[in-house]
Protein backbone atom coordinates (compact mmCIF):
# COMPACT_ATOMS: atom_id res chain seq x y z
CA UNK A 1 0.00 0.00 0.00
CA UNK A 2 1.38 3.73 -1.01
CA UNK A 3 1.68 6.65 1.48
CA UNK A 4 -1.57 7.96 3.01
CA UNK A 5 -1.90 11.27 0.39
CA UNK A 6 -2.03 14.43 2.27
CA UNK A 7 -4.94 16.85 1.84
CA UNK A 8 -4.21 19.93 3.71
CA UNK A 9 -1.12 22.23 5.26
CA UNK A 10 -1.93 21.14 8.67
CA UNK A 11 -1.93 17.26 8.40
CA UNK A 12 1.82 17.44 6.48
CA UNK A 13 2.69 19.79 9.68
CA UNK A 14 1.76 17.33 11.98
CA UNK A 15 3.49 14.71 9.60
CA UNK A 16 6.70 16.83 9.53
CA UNK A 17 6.32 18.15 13.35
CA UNK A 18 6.82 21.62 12.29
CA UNK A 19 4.26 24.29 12.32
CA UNK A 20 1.94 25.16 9.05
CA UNK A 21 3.61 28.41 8.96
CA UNK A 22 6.84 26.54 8.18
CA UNK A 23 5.12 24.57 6.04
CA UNK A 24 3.81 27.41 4.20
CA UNK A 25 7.27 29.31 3.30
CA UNK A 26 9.17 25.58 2.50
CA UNK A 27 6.67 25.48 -0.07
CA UNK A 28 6.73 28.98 -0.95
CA UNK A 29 10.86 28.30 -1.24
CA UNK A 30 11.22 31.02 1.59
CA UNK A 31 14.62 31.71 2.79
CA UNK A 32 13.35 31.84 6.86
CA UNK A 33 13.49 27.79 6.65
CA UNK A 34 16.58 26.18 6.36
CA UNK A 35 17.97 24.08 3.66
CA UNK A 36 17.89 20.81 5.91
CA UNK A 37 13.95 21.71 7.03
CA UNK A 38 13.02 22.88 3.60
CA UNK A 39 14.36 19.23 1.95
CA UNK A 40 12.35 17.56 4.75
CA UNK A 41 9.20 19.27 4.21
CA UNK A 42 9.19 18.60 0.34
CA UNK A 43 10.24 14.83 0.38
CA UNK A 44 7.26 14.47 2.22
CA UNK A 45 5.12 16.42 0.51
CA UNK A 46 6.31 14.88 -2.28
CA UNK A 47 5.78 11.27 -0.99
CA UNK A 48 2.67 11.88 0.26
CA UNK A 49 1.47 13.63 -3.33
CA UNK A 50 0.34 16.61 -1.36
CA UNK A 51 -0.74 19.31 -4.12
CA UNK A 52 -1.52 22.76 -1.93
CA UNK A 53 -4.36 24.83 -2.81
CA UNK A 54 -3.42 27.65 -4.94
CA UNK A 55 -5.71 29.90 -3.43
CA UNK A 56 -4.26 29.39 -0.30
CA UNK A 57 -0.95 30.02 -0.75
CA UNK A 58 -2.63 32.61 -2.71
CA UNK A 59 -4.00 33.77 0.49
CA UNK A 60 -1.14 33.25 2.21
CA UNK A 61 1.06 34.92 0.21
CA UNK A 62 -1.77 37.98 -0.27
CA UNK A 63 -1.10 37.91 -3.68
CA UNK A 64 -3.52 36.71 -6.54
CA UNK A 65 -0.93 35.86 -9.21
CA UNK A 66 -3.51 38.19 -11.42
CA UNK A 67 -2.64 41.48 -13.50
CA UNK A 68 -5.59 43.24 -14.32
CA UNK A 69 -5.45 44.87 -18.43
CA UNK A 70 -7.19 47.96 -17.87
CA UNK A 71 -8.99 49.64 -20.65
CA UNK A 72 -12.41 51.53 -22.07
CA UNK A 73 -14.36 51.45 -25.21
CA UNK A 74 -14.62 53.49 -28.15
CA UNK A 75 -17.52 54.34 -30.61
CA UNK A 76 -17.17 52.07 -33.88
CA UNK A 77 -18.39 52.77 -37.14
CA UNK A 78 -21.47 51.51 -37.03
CA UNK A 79 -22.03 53.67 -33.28
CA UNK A 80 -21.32 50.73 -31.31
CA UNK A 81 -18.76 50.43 -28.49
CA UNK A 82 -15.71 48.47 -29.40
CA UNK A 83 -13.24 47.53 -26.39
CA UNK A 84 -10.46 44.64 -27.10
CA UNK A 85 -11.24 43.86 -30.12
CA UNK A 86 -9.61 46.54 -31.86
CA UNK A 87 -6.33 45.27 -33.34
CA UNK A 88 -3.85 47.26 -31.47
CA UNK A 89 -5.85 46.08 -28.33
CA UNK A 90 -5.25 42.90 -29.53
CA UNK A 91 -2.10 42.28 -30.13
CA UNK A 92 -0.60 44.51 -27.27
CA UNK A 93 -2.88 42.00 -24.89
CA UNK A 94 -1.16 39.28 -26.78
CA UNK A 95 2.18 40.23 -25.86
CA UNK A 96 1.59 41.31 -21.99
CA UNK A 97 -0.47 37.65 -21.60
CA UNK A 98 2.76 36.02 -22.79
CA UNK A 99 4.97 38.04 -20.68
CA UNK A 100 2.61 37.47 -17.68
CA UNK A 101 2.41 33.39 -18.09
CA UNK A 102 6.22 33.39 -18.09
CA UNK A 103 6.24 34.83 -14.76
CA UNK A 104 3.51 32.81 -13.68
CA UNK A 105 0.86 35.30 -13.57
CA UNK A 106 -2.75 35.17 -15.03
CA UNK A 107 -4.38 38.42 -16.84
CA UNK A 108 -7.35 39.88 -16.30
CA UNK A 109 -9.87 42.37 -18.56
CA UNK A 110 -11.12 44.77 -16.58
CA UNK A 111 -13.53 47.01 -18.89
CA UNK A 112 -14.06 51.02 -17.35
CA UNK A 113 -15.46 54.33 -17.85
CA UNK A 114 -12.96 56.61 -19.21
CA UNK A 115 -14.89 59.09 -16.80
CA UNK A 116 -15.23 57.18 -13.86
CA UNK A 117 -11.98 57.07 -11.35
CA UNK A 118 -13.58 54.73 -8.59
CA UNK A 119 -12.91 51.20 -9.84
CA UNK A 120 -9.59 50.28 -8.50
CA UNK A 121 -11.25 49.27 -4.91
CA UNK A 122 -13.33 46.70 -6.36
CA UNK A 123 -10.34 44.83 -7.99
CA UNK A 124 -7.29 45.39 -5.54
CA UNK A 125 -9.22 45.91 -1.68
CA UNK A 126 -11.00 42.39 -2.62
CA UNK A 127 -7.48 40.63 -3.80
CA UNK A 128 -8.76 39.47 -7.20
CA UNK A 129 -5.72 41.60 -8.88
CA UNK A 130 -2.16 42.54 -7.78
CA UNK A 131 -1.30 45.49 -9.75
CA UNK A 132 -2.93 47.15 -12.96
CA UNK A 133 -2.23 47.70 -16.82
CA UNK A 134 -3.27 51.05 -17.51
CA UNK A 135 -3.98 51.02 -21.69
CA UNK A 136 -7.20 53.69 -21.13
CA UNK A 137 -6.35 56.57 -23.87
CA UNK A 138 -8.63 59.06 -22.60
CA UNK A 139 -8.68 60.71 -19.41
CA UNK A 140 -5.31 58.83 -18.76
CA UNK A 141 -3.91 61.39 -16.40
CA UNK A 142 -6.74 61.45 -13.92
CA UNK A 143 -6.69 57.86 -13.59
CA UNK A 144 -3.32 57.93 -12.86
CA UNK A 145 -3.21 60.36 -10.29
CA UNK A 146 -6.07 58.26 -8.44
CA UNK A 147 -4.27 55.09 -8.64
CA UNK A 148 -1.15 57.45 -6.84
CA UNK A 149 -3.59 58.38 -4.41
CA UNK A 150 -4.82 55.00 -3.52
CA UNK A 151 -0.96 53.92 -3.00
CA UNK A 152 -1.94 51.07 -5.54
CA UNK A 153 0.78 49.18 -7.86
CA UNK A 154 0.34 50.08 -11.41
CA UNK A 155 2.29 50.90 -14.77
CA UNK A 156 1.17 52.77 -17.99
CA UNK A 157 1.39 52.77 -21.58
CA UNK A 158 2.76 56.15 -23.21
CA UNK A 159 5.27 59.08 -22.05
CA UNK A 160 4.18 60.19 -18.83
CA UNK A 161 6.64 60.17 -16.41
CA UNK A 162 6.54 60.29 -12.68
CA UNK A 163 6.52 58.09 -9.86
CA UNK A 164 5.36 55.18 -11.27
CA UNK A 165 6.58 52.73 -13.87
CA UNK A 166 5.86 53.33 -17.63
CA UNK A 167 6.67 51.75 -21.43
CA UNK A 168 6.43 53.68 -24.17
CA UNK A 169 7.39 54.20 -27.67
CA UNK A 170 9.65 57.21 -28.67
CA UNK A 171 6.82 59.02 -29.63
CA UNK A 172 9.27 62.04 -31.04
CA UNK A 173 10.97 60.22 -33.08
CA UNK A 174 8.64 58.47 -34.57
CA UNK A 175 6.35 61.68 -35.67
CA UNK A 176 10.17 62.67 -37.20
CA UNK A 177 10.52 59.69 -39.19
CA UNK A 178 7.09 60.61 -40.72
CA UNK A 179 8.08 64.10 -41.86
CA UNK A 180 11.22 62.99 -42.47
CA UNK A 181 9.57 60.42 -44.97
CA UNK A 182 7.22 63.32 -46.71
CA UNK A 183 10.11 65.44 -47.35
CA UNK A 184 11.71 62.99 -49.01
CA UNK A 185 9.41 62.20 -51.53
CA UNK A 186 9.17 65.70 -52.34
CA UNK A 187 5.49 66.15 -50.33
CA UNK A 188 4.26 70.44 -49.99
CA UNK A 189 1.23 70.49 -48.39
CA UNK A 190 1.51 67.45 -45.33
CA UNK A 191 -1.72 66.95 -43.13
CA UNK A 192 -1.28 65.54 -39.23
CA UNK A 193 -4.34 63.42 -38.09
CA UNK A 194 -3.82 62.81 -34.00
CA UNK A 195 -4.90 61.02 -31.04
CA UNK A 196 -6.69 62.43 -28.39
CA UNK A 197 -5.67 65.98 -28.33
CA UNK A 198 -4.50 65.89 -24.59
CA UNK A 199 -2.36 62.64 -24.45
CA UNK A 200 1.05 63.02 -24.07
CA UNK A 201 2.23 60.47 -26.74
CA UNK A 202 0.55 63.03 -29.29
CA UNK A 203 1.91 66.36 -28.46
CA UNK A 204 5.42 64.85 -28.68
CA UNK A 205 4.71 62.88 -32.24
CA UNK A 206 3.17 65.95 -33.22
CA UNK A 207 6.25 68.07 -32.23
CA UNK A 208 8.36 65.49 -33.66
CA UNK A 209 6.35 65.51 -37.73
CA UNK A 210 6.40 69.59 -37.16
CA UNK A 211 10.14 69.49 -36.23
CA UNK A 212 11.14 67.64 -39.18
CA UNK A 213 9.23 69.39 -41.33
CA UNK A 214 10.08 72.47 -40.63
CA UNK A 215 14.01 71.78 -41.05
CA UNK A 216 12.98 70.54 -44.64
CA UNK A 217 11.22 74.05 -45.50
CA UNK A 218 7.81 73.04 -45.16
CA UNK A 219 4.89 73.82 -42.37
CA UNK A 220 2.34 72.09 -41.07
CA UNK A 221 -1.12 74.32 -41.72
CA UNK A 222 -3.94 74.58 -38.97
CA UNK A 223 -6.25 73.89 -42.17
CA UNK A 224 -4.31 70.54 -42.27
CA UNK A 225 -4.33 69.28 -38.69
CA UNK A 226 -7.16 67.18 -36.90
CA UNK A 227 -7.66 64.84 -33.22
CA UNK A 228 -9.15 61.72 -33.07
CA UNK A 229 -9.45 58.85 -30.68
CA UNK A 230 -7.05 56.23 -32.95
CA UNK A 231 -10.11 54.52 -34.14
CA UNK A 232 -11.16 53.94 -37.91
CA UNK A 233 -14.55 56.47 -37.50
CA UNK A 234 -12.20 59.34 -35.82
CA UNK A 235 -9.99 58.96 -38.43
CA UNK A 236 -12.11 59.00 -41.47
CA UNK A 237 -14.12 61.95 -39.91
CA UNK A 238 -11.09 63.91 -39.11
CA UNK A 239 -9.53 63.19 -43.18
CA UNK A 240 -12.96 64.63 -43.63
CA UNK A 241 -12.39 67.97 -42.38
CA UNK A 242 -9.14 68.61 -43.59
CA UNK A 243 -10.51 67.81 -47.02
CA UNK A 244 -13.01 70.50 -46.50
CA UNK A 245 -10.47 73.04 -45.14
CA UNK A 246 -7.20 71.86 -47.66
CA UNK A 247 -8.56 69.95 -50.69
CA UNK A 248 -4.98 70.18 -51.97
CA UNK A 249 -3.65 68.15 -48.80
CA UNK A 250 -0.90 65.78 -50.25
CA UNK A 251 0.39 63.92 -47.77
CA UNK A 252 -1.28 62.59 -44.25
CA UNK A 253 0.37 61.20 -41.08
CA UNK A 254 -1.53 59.54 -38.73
CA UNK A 255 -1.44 58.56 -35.04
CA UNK A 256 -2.57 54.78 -35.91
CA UNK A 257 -2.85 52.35 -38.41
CA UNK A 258 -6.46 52.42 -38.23
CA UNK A 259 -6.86 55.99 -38.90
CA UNK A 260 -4.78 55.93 -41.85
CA UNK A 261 -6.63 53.31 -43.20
CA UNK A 262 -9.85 54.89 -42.71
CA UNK A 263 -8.27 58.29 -44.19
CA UNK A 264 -7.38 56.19 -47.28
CA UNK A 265 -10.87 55.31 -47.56
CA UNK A 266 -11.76 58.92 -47.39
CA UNK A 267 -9.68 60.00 -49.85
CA UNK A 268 -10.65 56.51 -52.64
CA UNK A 269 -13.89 58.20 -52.10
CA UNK A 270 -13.08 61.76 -52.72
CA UNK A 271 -11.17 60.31 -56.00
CA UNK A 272 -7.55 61.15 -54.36
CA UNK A 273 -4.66 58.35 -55.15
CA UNK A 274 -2.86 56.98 -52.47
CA UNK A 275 0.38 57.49 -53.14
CA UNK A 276 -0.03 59.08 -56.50
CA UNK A 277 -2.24 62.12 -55.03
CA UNK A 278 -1.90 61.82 -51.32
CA UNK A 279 0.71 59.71 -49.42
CA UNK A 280 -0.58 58.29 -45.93
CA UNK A 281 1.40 56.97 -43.49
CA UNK A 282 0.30 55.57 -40.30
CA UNK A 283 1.48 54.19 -36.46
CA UNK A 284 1.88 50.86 -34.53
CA UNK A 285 2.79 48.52 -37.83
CA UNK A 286 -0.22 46.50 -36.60
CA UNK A 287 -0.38 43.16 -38.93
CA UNK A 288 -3.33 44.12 -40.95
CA UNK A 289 -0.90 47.35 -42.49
CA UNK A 290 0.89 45.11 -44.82
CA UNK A 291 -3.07 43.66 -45.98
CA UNK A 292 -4.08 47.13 -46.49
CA UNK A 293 -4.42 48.72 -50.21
CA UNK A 294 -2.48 49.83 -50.83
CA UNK A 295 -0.17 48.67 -48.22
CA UNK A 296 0.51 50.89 -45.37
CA UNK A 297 3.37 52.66 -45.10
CA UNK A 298 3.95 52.93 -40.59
CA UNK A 299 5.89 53.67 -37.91
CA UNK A 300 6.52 50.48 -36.06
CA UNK A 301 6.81 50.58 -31.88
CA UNK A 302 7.30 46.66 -31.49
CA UNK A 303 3.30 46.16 -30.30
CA UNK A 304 4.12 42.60 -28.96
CA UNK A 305 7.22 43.72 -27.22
CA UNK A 306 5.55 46.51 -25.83
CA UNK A 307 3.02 44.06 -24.04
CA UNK A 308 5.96 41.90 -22.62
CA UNK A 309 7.90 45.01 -21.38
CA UNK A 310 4.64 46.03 -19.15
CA UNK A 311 3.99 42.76 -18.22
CA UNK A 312 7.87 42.29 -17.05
CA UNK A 313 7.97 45.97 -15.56
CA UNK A 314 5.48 45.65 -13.36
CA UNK A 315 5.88 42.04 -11.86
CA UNK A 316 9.37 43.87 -11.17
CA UNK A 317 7.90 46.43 -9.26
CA UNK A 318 5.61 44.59 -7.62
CA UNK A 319 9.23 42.06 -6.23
CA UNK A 320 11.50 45.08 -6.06
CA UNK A 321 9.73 48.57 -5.64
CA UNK A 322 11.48 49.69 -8.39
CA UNK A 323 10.05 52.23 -10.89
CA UNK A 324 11.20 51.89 -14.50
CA UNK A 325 10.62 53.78 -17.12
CA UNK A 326 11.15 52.35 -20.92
CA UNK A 327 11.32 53.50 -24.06
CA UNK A 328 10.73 51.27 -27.07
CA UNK A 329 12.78 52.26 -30.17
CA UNK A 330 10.77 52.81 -33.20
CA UNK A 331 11.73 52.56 -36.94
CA UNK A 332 9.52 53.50 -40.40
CA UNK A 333 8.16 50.37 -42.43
CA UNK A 334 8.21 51.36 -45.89
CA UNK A 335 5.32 49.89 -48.21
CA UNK A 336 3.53 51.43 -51.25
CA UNK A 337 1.45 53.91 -49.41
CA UNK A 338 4.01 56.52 -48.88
């Protein structure tokens, strides 16, 4: 007959004659229990086939093992709200789940009003989350500064810096590599079509676009500069009313890939050519840019990596206490849009 199996921290106590606290950090591979004690405790646990609860040592350990990915909606085309299933939601969720289940941590969705401040409690007072994923877009700065308030552990996506860890892509740079790109192929009259007009990330790719453009002789008009919210419906409406203001608008940069592709919709239907007429180029270098048609020219921040980085940045904060901030280099993918 086998060893009796062992269904709970207190009978393998007994079993070892240690207390369950002991029990708790051998299994937990604490460094309070000696080497000799620690051996003991896991031979038996092992010969008995004891399997601990995870919520326990969940409990235990007052930790959950969950991240919570937090994010809000935005209005589709067809007026209905879209949350993660946008592609850049997507496949930045792709990359932090990955990064998370290498650490051994689960992810969890956790859907909000942009307007509404008051929903950390309900995730971190109750234990279902250890720290938060901040991907919200709009009103990013007054979340932020409640999450500060409540002392809870959280990073962000995008350029803000303080005390608290962040990942972003060099937003600069990357509006520079657009201008850059327009000036090259000889472009006078370039449009900018942005995020939301008070995010960080856009002021400096919009500085960045202007910056370059300027040191090649040309200027970006008022006429030719519009905010969205980086979905396709903000981004055809905004190539909307620069077409009313600057029919003659030959080039377009845009603060995602689903913008541009919307503006190149915009513009088939106005009877402009992209590239021929108008060259668009867009942001992330999402997969669906090289499907596109044409294809879309982008500015490419690593998406995946991105999602690893904030995944690993945080579960390092959460161990260490150390805030991090980093930046993600970014580079131009060339196809036939611009």
């Amino acid at each position: 007959m086998g060893e009796k199996k062992l269904k709970s921290i207190d009978e393998l106590a007994k079993l070892a004659g240690v207390a369950k606290s002991t029990v708790s950090r051998a299994l937990n591979d604490s460094p309070l229990v000696n080497a000799e004690t620690k051996a003991r405790i896991l031979e038996i646990a092992r010969r008995h086939e004891f399997q601990p609860s995870v919520v326990a040592r969940n409990l235990s350990c007052r930790s959950s093992r969950t991240i919570a990915y937090v994010t809000h909606a935005y209005v589709g085309e067809e007026g209905c709200e879209c949350c993660v299933s946008d592609p850049f939601s997507l496949e930045i969720m792709g990359g932090i789940a990955i990064g998370l289940h290498e650490l051994g941590y689960d992810l969890l969705v956790v859907h909000i009003d942009p307007d509404d401040t008051g929903w950390a409690p309900e995730y971190l007072d109750s234990g279902r989350v250890d720290g938060f994923i901040l991907m919200t877009s709009n009103r990013k700065k007054r979340h932020i500064e409640y999450l500060l308030g409540r002392g809870a552990p959280f990073i962000a996506w995008g350029p803000i810096k303080g005390n608290f860890c962040t990942v972003a892509g060099n937003d600069r740079q990357g509006g520079a590599l657009a201008g850059e790109r327009f000036a090259r192929l000889g472009r006078k009259r370039p449009a900018f079509i942005g995020g939301p007009r008070i995010e960080t990330e856009v002021a400096q790719r919009h500085l960045g676009y202007a910056a370059a453009l300027r040191a090649a002789g040309l200027e970006l008009a008022e006429a030719g500069t519009a905010y969205g919210d980086y979905s396709e419906a903000s981004g055809a409406k905004a190539m909307e009313e620069i077409l009313g203001r600057d029919p003659g608008v030959d080039a377009v940069f845009c603060n995602s890939d689903l913008m541009a592709i919307a503006a190149m919709r915009v513009l088939a239907a106005h009877g402009r050519r992209v590239p021929e007429d108008v060259a668009v180029i867009g942001y992330d270098n999402l997969s669906l840019s090289s499907y596109t048609t044409p294809a879309l020219t982008t500015v490419s921040q690593n998406i995946p990596l991105a999602g690893r980085l904030l995944a690993r940045d945080l579960v390092s904060y959460l161990e260490k206490k150390v805030v991090t901030h980093t930046t993600l280099p970014v580079e131009l993918v060339v196809r036939a849009s611009a």
